[in-house]
PDB file of N, CA and C in Angstrom:
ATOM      1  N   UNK A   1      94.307  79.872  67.499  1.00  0.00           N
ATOM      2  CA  UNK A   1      95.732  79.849  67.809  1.00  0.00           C
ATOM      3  C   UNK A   1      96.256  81.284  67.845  1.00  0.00           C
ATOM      4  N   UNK A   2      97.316  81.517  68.460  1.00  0.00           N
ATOM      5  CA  UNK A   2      97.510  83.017  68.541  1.00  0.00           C
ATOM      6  C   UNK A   2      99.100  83.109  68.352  1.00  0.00           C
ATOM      7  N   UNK A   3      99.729  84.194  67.768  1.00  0.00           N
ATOM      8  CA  UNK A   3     100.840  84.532  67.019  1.00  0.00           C
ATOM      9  C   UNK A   3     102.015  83.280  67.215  1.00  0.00           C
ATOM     10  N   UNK A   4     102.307  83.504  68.616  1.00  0.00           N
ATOM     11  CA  UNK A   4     103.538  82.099  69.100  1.00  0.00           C
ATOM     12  C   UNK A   4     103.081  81.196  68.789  1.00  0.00           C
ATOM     13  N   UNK A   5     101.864  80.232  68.656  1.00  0.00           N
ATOM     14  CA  UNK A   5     101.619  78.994  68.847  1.00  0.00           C
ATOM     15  C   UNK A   5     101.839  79.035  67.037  1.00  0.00           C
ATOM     16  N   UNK A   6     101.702  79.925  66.201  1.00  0.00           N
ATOM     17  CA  UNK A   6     101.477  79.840  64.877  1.00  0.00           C
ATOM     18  C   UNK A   6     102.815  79.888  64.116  1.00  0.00           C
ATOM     19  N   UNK A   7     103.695  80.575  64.829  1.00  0.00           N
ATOM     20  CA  UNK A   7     104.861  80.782  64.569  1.00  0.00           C
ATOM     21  C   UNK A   7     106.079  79.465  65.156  1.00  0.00           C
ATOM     22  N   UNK A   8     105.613  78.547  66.023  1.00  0.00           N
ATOM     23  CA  UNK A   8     105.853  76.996  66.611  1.00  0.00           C
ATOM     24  C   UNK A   8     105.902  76.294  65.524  1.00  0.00           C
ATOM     25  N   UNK A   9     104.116  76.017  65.029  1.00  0.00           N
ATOM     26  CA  UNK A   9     103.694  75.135  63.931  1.00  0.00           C
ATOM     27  C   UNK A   9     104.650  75.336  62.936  1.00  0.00           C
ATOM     28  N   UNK A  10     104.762  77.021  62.287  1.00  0.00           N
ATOM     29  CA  UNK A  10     105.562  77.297  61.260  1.00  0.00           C
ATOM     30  C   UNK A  10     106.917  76.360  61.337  1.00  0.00           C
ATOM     31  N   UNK A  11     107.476  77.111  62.681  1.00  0.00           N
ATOM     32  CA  UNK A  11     109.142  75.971  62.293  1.00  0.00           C
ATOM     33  C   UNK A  11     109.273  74.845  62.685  1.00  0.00           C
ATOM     34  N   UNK A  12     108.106  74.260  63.401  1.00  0.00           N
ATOM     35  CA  UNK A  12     108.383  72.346  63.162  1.00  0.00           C
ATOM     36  C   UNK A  12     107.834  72.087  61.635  1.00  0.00           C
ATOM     37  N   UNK A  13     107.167  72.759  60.905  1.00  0.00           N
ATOM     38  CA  UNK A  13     106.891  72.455  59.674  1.00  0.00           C
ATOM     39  C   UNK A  13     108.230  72.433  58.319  1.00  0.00           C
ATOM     40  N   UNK A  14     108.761  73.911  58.957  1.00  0.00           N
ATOM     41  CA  UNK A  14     110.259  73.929  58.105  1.00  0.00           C
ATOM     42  C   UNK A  14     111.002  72.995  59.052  1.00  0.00           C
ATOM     43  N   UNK A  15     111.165  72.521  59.310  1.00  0.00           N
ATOM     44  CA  UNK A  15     112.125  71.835  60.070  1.00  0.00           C
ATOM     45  C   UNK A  15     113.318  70.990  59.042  1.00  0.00           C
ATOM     46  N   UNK A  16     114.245  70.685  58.853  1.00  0.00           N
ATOM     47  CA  UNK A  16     115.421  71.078  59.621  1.00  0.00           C
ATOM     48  C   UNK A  16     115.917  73.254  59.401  1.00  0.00           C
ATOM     49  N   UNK A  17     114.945  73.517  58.512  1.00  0.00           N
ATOM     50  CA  UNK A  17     115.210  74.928  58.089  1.00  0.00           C
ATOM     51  C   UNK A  17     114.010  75.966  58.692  1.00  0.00           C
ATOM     52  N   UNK A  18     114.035  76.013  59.951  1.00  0.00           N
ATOM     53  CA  UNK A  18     113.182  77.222  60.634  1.00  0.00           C
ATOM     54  C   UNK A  18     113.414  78.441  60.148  1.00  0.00           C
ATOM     55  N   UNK A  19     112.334  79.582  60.580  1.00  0.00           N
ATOM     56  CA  UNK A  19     112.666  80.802  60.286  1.00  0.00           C
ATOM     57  C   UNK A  19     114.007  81.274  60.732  1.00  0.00           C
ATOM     58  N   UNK A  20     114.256  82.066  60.351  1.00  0.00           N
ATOM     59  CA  UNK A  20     115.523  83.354  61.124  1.00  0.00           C
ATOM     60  C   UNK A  20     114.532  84.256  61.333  1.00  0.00           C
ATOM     61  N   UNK A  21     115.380  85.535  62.024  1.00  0.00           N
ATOM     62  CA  UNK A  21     114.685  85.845  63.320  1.00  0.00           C
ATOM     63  C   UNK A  21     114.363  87.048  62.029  1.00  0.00           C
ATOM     64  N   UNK A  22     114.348  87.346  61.192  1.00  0.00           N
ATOM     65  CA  UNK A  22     113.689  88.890  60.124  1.00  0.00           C
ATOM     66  C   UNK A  22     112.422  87.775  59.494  1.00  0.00           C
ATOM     67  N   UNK A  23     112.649  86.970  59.177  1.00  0.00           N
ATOM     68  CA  UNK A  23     111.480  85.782  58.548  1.00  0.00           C
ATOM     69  C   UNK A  23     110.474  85.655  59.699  1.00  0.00           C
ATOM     70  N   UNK A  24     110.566  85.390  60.949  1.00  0.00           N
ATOM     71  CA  UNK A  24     109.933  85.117  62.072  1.00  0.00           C
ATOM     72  C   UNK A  24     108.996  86.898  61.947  1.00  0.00           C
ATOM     73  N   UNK A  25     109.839  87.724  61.926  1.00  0.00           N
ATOM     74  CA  UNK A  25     109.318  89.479  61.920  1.00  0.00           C
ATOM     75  C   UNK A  25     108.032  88.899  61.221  1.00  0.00           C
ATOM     76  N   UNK A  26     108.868  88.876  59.799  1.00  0.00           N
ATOM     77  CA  UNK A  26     107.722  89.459  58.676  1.00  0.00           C
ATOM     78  C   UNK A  26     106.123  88.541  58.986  1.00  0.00           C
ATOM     79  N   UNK A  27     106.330  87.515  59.166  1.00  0.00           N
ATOM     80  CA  UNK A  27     105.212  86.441  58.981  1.00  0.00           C
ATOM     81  C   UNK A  27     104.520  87.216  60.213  1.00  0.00           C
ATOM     82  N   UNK A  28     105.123  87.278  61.405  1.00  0.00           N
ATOM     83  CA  UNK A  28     104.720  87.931  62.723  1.00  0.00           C
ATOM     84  C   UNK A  28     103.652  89.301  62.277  1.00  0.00           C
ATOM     85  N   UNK A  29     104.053  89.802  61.294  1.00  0.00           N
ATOM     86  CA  UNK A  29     103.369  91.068  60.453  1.00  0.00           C
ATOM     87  C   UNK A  29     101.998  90.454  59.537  1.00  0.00           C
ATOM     88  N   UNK A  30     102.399  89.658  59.012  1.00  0.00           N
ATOM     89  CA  UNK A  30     101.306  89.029  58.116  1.00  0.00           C
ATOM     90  C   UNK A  30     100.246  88.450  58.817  1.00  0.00           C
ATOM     91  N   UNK A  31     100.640  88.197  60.259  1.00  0.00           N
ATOM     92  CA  UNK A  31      99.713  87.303  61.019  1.00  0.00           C
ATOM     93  C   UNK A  31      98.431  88.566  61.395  1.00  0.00           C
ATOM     94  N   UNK A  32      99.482  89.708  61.726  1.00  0.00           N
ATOM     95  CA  UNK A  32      98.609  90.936  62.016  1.00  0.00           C
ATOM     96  C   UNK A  32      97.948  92.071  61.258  1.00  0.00           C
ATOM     97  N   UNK A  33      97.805  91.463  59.754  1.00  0.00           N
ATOM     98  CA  UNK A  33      97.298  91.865  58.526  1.00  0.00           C
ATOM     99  C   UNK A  33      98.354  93.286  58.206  1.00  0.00           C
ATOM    100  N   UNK A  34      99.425  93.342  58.851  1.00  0.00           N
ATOM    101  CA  UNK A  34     100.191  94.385  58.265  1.00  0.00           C
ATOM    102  C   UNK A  34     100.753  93.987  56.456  1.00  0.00           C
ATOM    103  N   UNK A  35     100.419  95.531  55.872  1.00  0.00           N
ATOM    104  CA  UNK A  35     101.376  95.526  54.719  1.00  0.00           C
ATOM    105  C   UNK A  35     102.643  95.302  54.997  1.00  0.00           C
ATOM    106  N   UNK A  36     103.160  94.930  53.680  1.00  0.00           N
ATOM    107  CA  UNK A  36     104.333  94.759  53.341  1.00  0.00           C
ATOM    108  C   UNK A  36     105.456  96.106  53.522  1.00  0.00           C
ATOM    109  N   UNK A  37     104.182  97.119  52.557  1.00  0.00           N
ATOM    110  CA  UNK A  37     105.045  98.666  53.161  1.00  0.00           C
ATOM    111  C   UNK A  37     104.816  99.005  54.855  1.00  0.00           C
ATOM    112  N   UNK A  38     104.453  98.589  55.041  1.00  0.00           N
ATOM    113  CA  UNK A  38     104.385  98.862  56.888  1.00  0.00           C
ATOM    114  C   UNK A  38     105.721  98.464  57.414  1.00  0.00           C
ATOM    115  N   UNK A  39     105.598  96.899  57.150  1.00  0.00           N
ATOM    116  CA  UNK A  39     106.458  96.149  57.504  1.00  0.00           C
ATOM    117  C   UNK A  39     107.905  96.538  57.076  1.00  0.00           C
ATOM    118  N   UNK A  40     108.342  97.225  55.960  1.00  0.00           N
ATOM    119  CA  UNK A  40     109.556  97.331  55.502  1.00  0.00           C
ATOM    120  C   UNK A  40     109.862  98.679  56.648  1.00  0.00           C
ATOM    121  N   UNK A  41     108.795  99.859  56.601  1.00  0.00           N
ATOM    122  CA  UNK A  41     108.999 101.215  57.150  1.00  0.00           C
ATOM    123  C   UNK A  41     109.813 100.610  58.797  1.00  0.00           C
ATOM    124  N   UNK A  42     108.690  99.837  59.274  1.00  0.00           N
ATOM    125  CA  UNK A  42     109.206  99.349  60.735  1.00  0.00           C
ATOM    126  C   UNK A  42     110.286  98.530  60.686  1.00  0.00           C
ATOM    127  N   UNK A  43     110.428  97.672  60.167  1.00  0.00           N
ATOM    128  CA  UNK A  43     111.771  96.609  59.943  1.00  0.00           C
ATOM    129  C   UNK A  43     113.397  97.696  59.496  1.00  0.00           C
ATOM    130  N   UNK A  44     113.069  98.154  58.739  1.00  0.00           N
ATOM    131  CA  UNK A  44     114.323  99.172  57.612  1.00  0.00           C
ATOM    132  C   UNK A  44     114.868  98.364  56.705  1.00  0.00           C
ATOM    133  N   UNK A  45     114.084  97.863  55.896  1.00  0.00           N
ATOM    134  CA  UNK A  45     114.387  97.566  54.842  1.00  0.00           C
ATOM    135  C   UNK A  45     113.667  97.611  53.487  1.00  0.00           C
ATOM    136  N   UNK A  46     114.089  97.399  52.678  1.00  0.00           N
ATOM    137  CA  UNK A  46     112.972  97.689  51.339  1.00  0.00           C
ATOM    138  C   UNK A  46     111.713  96.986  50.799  1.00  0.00           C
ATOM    139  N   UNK A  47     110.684  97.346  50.703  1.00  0.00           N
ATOM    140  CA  UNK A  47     109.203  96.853  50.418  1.00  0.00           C
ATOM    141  C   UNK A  47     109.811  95.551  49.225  1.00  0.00           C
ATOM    142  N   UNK A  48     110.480  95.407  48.655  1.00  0.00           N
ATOM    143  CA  UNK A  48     110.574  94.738  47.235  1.00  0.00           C
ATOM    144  C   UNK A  48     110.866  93.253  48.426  1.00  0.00           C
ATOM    145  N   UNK A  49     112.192  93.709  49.310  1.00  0.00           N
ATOM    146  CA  UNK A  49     112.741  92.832  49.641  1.00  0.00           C
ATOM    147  C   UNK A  49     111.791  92.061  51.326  1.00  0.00           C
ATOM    148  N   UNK A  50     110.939  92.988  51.609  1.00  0.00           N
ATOM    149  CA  UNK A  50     110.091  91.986  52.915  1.00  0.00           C
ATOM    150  C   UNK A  50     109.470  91.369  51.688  1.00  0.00           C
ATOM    151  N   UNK A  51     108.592  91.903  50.735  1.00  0.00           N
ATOM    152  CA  UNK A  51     107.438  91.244  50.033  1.00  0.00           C
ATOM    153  C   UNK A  51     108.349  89.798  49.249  1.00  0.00           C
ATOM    154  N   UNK A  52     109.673  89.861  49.129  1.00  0.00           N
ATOM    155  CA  UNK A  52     110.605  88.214  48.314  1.00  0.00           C
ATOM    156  C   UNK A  52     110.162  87.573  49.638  1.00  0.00           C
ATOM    157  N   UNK A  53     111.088  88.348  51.220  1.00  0.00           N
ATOM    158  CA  UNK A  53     111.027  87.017  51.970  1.00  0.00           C
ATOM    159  C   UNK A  53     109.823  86.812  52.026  1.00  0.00           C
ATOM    160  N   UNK A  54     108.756  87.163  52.445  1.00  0.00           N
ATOM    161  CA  UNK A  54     107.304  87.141  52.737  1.00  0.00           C
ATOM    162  C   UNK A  54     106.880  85.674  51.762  1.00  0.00           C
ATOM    163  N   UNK A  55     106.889  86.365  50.460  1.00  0.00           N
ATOM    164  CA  UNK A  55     106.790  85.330  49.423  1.00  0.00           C
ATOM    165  C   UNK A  55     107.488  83.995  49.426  1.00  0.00           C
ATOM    166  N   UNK A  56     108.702  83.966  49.955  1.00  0.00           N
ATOM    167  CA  UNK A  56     109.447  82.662  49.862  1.00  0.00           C
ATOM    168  C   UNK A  56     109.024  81.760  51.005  1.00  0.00           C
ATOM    169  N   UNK A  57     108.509  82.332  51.931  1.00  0.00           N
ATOM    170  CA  UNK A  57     108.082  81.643  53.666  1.00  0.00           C
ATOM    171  C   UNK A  57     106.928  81.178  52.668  1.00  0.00           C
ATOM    172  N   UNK A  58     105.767  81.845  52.201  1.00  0.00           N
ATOM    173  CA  UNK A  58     104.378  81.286  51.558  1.00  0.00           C
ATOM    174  C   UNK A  58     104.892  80.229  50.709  1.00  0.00           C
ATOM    175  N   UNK A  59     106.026  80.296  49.667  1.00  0.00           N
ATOM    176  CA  UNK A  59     106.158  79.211  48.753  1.00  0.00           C
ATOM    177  C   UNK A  59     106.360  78.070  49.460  1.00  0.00           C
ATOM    178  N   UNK A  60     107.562  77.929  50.498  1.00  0.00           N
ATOM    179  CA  UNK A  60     107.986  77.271  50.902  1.00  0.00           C
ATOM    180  C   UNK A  60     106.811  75.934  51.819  1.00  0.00           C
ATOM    181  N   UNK A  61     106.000  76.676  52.781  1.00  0.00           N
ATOM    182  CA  UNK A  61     104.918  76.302  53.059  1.00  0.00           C
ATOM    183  C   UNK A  61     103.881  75.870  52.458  1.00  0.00           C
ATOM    184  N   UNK A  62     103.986  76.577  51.333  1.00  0.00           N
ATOM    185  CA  UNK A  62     103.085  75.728  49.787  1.00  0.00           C
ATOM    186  C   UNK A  62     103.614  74.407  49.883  1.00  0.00           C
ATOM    187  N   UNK A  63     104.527  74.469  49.591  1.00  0.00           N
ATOM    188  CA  UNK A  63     105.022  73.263  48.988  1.00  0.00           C
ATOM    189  C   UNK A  63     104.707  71.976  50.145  1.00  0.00           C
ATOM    190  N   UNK A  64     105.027  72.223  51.118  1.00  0.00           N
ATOM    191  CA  UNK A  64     105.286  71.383  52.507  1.00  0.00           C
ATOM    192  C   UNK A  64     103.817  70.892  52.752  1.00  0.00           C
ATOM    193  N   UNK A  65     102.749  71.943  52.436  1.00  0.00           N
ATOM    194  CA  UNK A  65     101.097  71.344  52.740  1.00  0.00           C
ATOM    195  C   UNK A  65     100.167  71.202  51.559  1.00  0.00           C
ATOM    196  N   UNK A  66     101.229  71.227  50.553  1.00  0.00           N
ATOM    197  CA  UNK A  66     100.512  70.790  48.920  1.00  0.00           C
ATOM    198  C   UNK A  66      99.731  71.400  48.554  1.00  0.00           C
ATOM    199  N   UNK A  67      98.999  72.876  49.196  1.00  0.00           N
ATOM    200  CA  UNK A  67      98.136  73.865  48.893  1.00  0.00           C
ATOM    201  C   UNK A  67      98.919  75.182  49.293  1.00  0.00           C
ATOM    202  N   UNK A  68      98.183  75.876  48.419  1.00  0.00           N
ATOM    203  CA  UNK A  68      98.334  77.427  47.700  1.00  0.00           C
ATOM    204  C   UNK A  68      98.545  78.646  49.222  1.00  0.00           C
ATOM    205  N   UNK A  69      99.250  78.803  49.899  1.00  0.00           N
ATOM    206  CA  UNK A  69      99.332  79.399  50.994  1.00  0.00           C
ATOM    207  C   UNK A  69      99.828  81.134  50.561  1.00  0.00           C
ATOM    208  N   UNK A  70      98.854  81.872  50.981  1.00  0.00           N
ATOM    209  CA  UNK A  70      99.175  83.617  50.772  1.00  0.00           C
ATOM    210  C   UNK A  70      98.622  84.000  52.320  1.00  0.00           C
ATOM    211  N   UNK A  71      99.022  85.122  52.182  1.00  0.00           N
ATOM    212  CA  UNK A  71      99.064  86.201  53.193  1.00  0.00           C
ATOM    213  C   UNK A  71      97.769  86.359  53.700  1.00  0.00           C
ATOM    214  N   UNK A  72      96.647  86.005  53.002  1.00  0.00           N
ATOM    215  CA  UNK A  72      95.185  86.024  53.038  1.00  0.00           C
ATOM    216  C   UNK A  72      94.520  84.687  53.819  1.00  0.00           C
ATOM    217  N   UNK A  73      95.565  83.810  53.476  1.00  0.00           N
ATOM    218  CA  UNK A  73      94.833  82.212  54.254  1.00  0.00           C
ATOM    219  C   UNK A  73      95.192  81.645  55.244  1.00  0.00           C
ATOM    220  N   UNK A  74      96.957  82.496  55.507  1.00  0.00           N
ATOM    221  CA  UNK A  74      97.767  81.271  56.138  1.00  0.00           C
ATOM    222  C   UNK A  74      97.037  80.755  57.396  1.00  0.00           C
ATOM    223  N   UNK A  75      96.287  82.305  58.249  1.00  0.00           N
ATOM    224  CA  UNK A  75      96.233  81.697  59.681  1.00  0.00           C
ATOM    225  C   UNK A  75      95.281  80.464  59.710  1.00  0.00           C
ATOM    226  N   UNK A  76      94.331  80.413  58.438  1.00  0.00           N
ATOM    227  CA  UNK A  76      92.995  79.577  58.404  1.00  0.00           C
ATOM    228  C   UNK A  76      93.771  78.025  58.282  1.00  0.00           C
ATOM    229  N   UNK A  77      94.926  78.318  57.284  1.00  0.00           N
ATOM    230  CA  UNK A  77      95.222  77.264  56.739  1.00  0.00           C
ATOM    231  C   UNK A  77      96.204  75.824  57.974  1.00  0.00           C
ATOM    232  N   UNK A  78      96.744  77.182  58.929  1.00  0.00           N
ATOM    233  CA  UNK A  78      98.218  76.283  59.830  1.00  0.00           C
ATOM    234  C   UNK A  78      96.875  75.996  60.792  1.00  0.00           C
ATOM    235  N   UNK A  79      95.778  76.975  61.181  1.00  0.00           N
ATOM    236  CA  UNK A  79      95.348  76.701  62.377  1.00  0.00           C
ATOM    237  C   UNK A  79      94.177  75.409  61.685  1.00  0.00           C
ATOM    238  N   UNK A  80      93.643  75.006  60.720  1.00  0.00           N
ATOM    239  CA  UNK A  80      93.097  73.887  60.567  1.00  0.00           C
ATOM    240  C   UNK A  80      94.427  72.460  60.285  1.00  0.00           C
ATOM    241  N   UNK A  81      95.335  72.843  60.073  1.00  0.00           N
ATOM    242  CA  UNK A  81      96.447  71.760  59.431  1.00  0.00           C
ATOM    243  C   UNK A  81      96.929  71.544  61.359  1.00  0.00           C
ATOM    244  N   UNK A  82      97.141  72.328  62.059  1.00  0.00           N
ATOM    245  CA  UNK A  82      97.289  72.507  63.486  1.00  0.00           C
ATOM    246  C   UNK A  82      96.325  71.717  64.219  1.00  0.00           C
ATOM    247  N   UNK A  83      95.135  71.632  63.959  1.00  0.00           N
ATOM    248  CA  UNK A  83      94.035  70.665  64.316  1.00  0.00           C
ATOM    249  C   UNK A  83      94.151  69.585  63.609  1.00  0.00           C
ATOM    250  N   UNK A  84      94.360  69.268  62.741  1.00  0.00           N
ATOM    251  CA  UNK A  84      94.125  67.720  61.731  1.00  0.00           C
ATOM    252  C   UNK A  84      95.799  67.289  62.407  1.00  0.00           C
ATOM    253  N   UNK A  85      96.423  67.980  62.635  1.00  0.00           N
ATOM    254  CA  UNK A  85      97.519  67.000  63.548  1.00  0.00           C
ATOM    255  C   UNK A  85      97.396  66.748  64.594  1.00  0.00           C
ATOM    256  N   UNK A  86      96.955  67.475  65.428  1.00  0.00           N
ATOM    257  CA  UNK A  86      96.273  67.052  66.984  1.00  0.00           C
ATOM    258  C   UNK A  86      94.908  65.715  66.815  1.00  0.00           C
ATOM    259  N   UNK A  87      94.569  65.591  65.587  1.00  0.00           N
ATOM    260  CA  UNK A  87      93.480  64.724  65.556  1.00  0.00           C
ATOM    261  C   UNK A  87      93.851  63.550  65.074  1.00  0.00           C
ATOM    262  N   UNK A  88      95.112  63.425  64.257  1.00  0.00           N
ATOM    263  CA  UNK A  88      95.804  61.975  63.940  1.00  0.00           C
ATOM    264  C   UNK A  88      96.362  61.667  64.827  1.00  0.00           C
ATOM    265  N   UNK A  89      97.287  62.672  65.915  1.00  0.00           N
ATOM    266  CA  UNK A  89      97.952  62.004  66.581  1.00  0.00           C
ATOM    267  C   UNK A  89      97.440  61.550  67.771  1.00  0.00           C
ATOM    268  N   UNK A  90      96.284  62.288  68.322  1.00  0.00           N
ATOM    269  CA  UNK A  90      95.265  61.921  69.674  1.00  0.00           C
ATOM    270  C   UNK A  90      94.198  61.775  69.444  1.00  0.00           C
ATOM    271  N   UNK A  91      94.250  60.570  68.478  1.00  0.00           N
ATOM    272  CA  UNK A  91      92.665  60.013  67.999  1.00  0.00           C
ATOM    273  C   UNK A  91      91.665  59.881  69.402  1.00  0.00           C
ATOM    274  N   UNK A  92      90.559  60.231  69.411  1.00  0.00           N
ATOM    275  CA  UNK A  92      89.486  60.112  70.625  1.00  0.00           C
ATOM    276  C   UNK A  92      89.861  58.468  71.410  1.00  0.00           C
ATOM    277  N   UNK A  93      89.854  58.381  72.570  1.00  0.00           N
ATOM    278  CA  UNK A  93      89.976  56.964  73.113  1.00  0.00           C
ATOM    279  C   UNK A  93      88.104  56.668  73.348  1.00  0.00           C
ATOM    280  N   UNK A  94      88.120  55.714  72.367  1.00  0.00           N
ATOM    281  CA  UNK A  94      86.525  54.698  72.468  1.00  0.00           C
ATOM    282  C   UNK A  94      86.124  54.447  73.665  1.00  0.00           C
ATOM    283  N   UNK A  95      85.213  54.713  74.165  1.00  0.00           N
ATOM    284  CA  UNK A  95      84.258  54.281  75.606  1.00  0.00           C
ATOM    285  C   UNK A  95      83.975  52.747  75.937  1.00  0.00           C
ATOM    286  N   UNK A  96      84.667  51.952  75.868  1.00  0.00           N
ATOM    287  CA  UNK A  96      84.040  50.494  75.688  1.00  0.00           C
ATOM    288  C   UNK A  96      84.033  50.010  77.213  1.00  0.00           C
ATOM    289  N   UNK A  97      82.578  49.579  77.450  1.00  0.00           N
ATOM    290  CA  UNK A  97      82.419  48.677  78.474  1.00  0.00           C
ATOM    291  C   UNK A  97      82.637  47.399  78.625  1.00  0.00           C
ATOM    292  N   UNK A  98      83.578  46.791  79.233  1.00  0.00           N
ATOM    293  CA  UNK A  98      83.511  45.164  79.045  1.00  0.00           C
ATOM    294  C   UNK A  98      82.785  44.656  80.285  1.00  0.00           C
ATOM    295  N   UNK A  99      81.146  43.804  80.088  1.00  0.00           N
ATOM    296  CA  UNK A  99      80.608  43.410  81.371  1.00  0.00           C
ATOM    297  C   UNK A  99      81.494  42.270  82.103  1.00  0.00           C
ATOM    298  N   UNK A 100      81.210  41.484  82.890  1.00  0.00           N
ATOM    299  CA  UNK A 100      81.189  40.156  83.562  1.00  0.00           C
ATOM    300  C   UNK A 100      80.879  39.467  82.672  1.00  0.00           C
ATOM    301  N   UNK A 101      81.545  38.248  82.806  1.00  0.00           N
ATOM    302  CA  UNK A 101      81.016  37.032  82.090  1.00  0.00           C
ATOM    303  C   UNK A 101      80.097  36.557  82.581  1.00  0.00           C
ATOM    304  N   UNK A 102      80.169  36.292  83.652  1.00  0.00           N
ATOM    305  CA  UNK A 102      79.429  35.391  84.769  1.00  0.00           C
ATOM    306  C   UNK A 102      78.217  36.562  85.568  1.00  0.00           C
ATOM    307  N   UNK A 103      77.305  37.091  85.180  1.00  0.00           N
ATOM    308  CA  UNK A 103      76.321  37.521  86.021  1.00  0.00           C
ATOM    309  C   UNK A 103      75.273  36.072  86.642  1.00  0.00           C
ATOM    310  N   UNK A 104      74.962  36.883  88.298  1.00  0.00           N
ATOM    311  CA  UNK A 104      74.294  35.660  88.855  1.00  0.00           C
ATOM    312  C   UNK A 104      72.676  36.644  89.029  1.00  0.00           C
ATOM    313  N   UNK A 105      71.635  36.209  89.064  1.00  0.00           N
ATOM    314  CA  UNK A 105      70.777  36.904  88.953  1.00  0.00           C
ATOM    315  C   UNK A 105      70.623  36.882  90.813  1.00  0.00           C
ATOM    316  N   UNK A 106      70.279  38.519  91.653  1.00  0.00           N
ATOM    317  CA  UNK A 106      70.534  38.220  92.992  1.00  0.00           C
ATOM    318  C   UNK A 106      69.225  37.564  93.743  1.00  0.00           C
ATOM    319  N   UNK A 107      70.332  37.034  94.675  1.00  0.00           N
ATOM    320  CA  UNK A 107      69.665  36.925  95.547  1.00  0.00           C
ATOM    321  C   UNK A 107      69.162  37.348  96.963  1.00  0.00           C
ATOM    322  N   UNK A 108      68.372  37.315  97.565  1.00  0.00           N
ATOM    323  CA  UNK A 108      67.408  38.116  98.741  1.00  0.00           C
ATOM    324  C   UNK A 108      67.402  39.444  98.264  1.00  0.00           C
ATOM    325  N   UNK A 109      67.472  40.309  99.385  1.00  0.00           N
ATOM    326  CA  UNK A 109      67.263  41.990  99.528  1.00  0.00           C
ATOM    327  C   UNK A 109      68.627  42.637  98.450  1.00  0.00           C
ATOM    328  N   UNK A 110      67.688  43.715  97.890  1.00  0.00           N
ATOM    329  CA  UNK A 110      68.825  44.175  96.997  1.00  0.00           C
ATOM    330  C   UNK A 110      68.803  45.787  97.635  1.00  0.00           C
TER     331      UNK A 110
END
């Protein structure tokens, strides 16, 4: 999955409470293994305060997929939780052949 499609999953997951658009930044940063001090230098704001929101997007998402979500797992974690929903909701359609009832064994030239 790649940044947008991850950042989708993210806010149908918060849903009715999506990111805002500095929350959307930071995670956007985390996706791209940027620090936190990176992220504050480029953003302009203070390392204490990307690393709360940073932290509160991970809690929050904790909570929502009942496992331990950090800066280290998330992409592993949305992009397998991203597949196990594509797989409940478009279970494989079964191959089933239904023959004839009635086969006649032929007759003359086949």
């Amino acid at each position: 999955m790649d940044n947008n499609e991850l950042i989708i999953l993210v806010n149908k997951l918060l849903k009715p409470n999506p990111l805002n658009s500095l929350e959307e930044k930071v995670l956007r940063g985390c996706f791209a293994n940027k620090t936190y001090q990176n992220l504050s230098d480029n953003l302009g704001y203070t390392h204490d305060y990307i690393r709360v929101l940073g932290a509160g997007i991970f809690k929050r998402l904790s909570h929502l997929l009942g496992e331990k979500i950090k800066k280290s797992n998330i992409c592993e974690i949305l992009t397998q939780k991203n597949h196990t929903t594509y797989i409940t909701k478009n279970p494989p359609t079964p191959y089933i052949i239904n023959p004839p009832k009635d086969l006649k064994y032929p007759d003359g030239i086949i």
